[in-house]
Protein backbone atom coordinates (compact mmCIF):
# COMPACT_ATOMS: atom_id res chain seq x y z
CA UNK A 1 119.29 170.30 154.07
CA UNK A 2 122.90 169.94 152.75
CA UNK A 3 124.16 172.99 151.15
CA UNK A 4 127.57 172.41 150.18
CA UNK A 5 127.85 175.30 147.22
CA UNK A 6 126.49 177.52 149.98
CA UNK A 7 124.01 179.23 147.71
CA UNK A 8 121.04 181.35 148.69
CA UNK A 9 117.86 178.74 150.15
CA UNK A 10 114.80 180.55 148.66
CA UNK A 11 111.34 179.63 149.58
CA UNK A 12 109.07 179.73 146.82
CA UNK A 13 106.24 178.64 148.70
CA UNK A 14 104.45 177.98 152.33
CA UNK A 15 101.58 175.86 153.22
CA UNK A 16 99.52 175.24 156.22
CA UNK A 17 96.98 172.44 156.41
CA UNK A 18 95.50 169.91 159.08
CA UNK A 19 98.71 168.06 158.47
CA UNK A 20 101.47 170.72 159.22
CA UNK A 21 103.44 172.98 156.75
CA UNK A 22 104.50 172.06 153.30
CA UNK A 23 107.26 174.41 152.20
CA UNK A 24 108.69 174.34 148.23
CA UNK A 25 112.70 176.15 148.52
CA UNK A 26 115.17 176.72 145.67
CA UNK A 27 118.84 176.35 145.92
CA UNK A 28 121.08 177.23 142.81
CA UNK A 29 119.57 174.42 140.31
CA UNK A 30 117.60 172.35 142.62
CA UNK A 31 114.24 172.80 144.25
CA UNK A 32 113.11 170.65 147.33
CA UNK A 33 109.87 169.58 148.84
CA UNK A 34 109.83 170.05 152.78
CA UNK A 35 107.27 169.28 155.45
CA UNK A 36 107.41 169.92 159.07
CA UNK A 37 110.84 171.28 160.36
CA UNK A 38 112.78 171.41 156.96
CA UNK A 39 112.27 167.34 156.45
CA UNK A 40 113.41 166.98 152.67
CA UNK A 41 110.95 164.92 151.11
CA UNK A 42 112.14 165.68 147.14
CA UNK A 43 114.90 167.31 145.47
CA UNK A 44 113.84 168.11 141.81
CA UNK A 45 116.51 169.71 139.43
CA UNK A 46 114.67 172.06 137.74
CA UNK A 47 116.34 171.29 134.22
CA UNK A 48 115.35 168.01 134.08
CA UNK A 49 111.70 167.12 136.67
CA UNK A 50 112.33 163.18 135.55
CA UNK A 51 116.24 163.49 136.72
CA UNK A 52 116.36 161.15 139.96
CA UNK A 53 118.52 162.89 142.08
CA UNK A 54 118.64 160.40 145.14
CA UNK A 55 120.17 156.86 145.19
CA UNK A 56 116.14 155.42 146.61
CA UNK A 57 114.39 156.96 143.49
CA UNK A 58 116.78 155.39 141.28
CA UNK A 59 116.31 151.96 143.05
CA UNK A 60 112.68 152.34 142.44
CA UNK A 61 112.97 153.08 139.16
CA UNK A 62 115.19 149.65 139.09
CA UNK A 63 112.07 148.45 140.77
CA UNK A 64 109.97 149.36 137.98
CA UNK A 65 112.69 147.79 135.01
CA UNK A 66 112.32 144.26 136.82
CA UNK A 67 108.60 144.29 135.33
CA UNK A 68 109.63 143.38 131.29
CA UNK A 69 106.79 145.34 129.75
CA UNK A 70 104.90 147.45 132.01
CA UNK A 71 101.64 149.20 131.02
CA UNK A 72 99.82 150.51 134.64
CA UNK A 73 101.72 152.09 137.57
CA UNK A 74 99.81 152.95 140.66
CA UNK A 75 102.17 155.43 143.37
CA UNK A 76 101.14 155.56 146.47
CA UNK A 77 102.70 158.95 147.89
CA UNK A 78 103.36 161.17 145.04
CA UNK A 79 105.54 164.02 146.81
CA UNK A 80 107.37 166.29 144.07
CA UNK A 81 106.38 163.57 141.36
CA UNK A 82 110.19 162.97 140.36
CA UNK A 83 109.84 158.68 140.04
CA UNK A 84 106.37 159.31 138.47
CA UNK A 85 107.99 161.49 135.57
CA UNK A 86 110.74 159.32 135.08
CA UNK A 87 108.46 156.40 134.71
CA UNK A 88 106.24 158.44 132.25
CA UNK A 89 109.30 159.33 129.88
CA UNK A 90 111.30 156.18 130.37
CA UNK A 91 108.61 153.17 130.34
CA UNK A 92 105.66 152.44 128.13
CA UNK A 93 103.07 153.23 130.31
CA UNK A 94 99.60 153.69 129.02
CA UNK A 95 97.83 154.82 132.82
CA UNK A 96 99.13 155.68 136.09
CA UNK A 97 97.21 156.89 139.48
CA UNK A 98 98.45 158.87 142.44
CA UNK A 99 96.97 158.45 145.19
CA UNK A 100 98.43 161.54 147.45
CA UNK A 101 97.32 162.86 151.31
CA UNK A 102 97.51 166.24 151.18
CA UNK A 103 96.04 168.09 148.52
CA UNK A 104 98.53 170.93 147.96
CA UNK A 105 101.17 168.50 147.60
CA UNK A 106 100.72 168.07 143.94
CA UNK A 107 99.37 171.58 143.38
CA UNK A 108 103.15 172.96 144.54
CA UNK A 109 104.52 170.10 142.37
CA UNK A 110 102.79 171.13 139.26
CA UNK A 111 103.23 174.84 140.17
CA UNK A 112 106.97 174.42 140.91
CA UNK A 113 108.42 171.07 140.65
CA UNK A 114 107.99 170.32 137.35
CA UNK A 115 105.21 167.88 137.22
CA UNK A 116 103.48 167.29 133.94
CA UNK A 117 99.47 167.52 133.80
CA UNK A 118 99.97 164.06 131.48
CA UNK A 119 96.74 162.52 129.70
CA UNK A 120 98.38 159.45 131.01
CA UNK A 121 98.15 160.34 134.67
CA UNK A 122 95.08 160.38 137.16
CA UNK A 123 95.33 162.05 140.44
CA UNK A 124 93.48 161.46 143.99
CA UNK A 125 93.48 163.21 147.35
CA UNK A 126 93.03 160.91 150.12
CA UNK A 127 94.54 158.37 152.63
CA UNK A 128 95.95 155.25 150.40
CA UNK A 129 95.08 152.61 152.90
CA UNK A 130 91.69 154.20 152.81
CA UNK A 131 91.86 154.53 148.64
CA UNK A 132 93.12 151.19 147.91
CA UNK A 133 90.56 149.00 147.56
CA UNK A 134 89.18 151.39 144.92
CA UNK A 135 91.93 151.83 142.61
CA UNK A 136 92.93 149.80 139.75
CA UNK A 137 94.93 146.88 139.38
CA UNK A 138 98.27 147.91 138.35
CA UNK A 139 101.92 146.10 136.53
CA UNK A 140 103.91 148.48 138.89
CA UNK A 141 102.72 149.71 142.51
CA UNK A 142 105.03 152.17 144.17
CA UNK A 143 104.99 152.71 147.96
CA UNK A 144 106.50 156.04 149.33
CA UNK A 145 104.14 156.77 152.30
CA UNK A 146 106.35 159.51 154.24
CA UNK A 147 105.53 162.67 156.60
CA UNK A 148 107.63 164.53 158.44
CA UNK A 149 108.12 162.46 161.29
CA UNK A 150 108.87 159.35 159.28
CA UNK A 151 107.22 156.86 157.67
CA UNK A 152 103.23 156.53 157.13
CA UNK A 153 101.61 153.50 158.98
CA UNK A 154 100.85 151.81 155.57
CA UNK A 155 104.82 150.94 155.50
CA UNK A 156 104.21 148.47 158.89
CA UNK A 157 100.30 147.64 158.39
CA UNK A 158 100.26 143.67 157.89
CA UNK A 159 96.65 144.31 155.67
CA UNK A 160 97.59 147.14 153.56
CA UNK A 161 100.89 145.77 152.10
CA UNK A 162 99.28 142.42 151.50
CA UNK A 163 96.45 144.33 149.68
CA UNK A 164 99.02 146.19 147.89
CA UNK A 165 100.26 142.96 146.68
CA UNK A 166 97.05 142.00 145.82
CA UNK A 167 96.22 144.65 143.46
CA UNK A 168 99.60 143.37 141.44
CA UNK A 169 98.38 142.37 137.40
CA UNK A 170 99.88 138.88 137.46
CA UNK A 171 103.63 139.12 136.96
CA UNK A 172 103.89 142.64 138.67
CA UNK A 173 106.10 144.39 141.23
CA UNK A 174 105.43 145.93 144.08
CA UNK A 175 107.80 148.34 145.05
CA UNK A 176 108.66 149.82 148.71
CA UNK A 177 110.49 152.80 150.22
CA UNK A 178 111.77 151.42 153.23
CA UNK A 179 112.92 152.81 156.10
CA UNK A 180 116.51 151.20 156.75
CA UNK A 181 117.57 150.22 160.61
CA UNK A 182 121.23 150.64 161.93
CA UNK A 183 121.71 146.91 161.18
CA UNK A 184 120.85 147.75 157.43
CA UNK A 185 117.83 145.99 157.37
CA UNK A 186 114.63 147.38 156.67
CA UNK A 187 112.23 148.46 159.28
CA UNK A 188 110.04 145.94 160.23
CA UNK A 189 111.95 143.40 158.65
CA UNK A 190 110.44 140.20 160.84
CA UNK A 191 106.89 141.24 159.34
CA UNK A 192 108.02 141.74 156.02
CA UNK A 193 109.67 138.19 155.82
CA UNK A 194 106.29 136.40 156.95
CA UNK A 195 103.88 138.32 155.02
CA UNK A 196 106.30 138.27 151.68
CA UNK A 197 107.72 134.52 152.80
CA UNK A 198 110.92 135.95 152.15
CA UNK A 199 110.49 135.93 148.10
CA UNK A 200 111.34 139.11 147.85
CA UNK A 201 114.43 141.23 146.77
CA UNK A 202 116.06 144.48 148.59
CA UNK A 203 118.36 147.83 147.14
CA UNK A 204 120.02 149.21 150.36
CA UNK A 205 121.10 152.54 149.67
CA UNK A 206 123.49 155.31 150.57
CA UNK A 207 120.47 157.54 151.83
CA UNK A 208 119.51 155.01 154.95
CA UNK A 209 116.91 153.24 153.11
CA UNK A 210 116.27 150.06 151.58
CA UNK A 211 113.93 149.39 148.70
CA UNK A 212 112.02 146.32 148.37
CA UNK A 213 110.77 144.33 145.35
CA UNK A 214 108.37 142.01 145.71
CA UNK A 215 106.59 139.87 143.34
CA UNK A 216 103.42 139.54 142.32
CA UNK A 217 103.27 135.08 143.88
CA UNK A 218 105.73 133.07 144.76
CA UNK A 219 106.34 131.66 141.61
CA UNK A 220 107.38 134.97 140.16
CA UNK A 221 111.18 135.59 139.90
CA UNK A 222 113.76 138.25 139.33
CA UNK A 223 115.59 138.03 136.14
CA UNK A 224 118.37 139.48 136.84
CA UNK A 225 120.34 139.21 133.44
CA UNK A 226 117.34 140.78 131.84
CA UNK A 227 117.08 143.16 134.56
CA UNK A 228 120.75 144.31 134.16
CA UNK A 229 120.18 144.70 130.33
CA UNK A 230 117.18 146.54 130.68
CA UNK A 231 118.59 148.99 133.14
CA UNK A 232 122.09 149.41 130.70
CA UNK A 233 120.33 150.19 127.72
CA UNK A 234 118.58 152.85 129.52
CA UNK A 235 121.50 154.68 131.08
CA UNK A 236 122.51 156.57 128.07
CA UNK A 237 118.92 158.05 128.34
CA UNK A 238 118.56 158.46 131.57
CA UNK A 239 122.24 159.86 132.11
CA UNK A 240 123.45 158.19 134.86
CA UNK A 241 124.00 154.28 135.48
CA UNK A 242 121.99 151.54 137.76
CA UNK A 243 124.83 149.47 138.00
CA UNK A 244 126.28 150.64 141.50
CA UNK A 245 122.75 149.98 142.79
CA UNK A 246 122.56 146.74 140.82
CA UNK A 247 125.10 145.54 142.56
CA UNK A 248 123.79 146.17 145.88
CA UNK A 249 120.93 144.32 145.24
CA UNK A 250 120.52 141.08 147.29
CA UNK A 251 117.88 138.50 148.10
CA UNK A 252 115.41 139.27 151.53
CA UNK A 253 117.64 139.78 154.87
């Protein structure tokens, strides 16, 4: 973990469990979610729990502000819960589900990270590829499927991401955390183009990764004029701009 103020790391928490350890540290104003061998998996600054710290949660979020009027978000992976408080305070929504692994993952995040016991917000424990077929049809459908050794099997499996896609209310978005390779691409890229017949749009960012959204059919496109206006007259809210990430944002590689 970067530390470039060089102030004290803190752990606030340790967990065991059949998966490995889940470890909650402070530093200065921030608070991070690690698994395994000090794998960051969320930074949370501890003024703000919706501030979106990293350049991928922000293209997510972009992800979400391509749907016009979203009112159901499913997330599949919740870690600290950032995204999923930014898209309770910034959107509309009227129901979201988790769906998270490990069951002390969202117990340290309400605990420590800031994450809001919302009406609006249902919770499960369990595998997603597993819980899929049992949760609700959704505008937005978030997938963030990480551990400490990289990412969950969902992000590769052929049947789960067309299910995913699936489970999209017509004119929907399904949005991916993508692992990004060397070439910039994301991993798996060949499968992705088949199973998504390349109507799809990516966010590379700074981080290594590269987000993916991808429409409900094929006859669903991006707006991008009304995408850009959406995501402007949010900034002063949100207190940072989309544009830079905006920018990056190109058709499927």
């Amino acid at each position: 973990m970067a530390n470039e103020d060089l102030k004290e790391e803190r752990l606030l928490a340790e967990v065991h469990d059949a998966f490995g350890v889940i470890r909650v540290v402070e530093v200065g104003d921030y608070r991070f979610l690690e698994f395994g061998e000090a794998i960051e998996q969320s930074c949370v600054f501890t003024a703000d729990p919706s501030w979106l710290e990293y350049d991928y949660t922000r293209a997510m979020l972009i992800g979400a502000l391509a749907h016009p009027a979203p009112e159901s978000a499913l997330f599949l992976g919740l870690g600290a819960g950032t995204l999923t408080q930014a898209c309770l305070k910034f959107l509309a929504l009227e129901d979201i589900e988790a769906i998270e692994l490990r069951p002390d993952v969202p117990r340290l995040a309400m605990q420590y990270l800031g994450l809001d016991d919302d009406p609006r917000l249902t919770l499960r424990i369990g595998d997603a590829i597993e819980l899929l077929p049992t949760a609700e049809a959704a505008d937005l459908i978030f997938v963030d499927l990480y551990t400490d050794s990289g990412p969950g099997v969902g992000h590769l499996a052929w049947n789960f991401l067309e299910a995913c896609q699936r489970k999209l209310e017509p004119g929907g978005w399904l949005v991916i955390n993508q692992w990004g390779t060397d070439g910039g691409k994301p991993l798996g890229a060949a499968l992705l183009r088949g199973l998504f017949h390349r109507h799809y749009w990516e966010i590379p960012v700074k981080e290594g990764n590269v987000v993916l959204l991808v429409p409900a059919d094929l006859e669903q496109t991006l707006d991008l004029a009304a995408l850009a206006e959406r995501a402007k007259t949010l900034a002063p809210r949100l207190g940072y701009s989309l544009q830079p990430l905006l920018d990056a944002l190109r058709p499927a590689t």
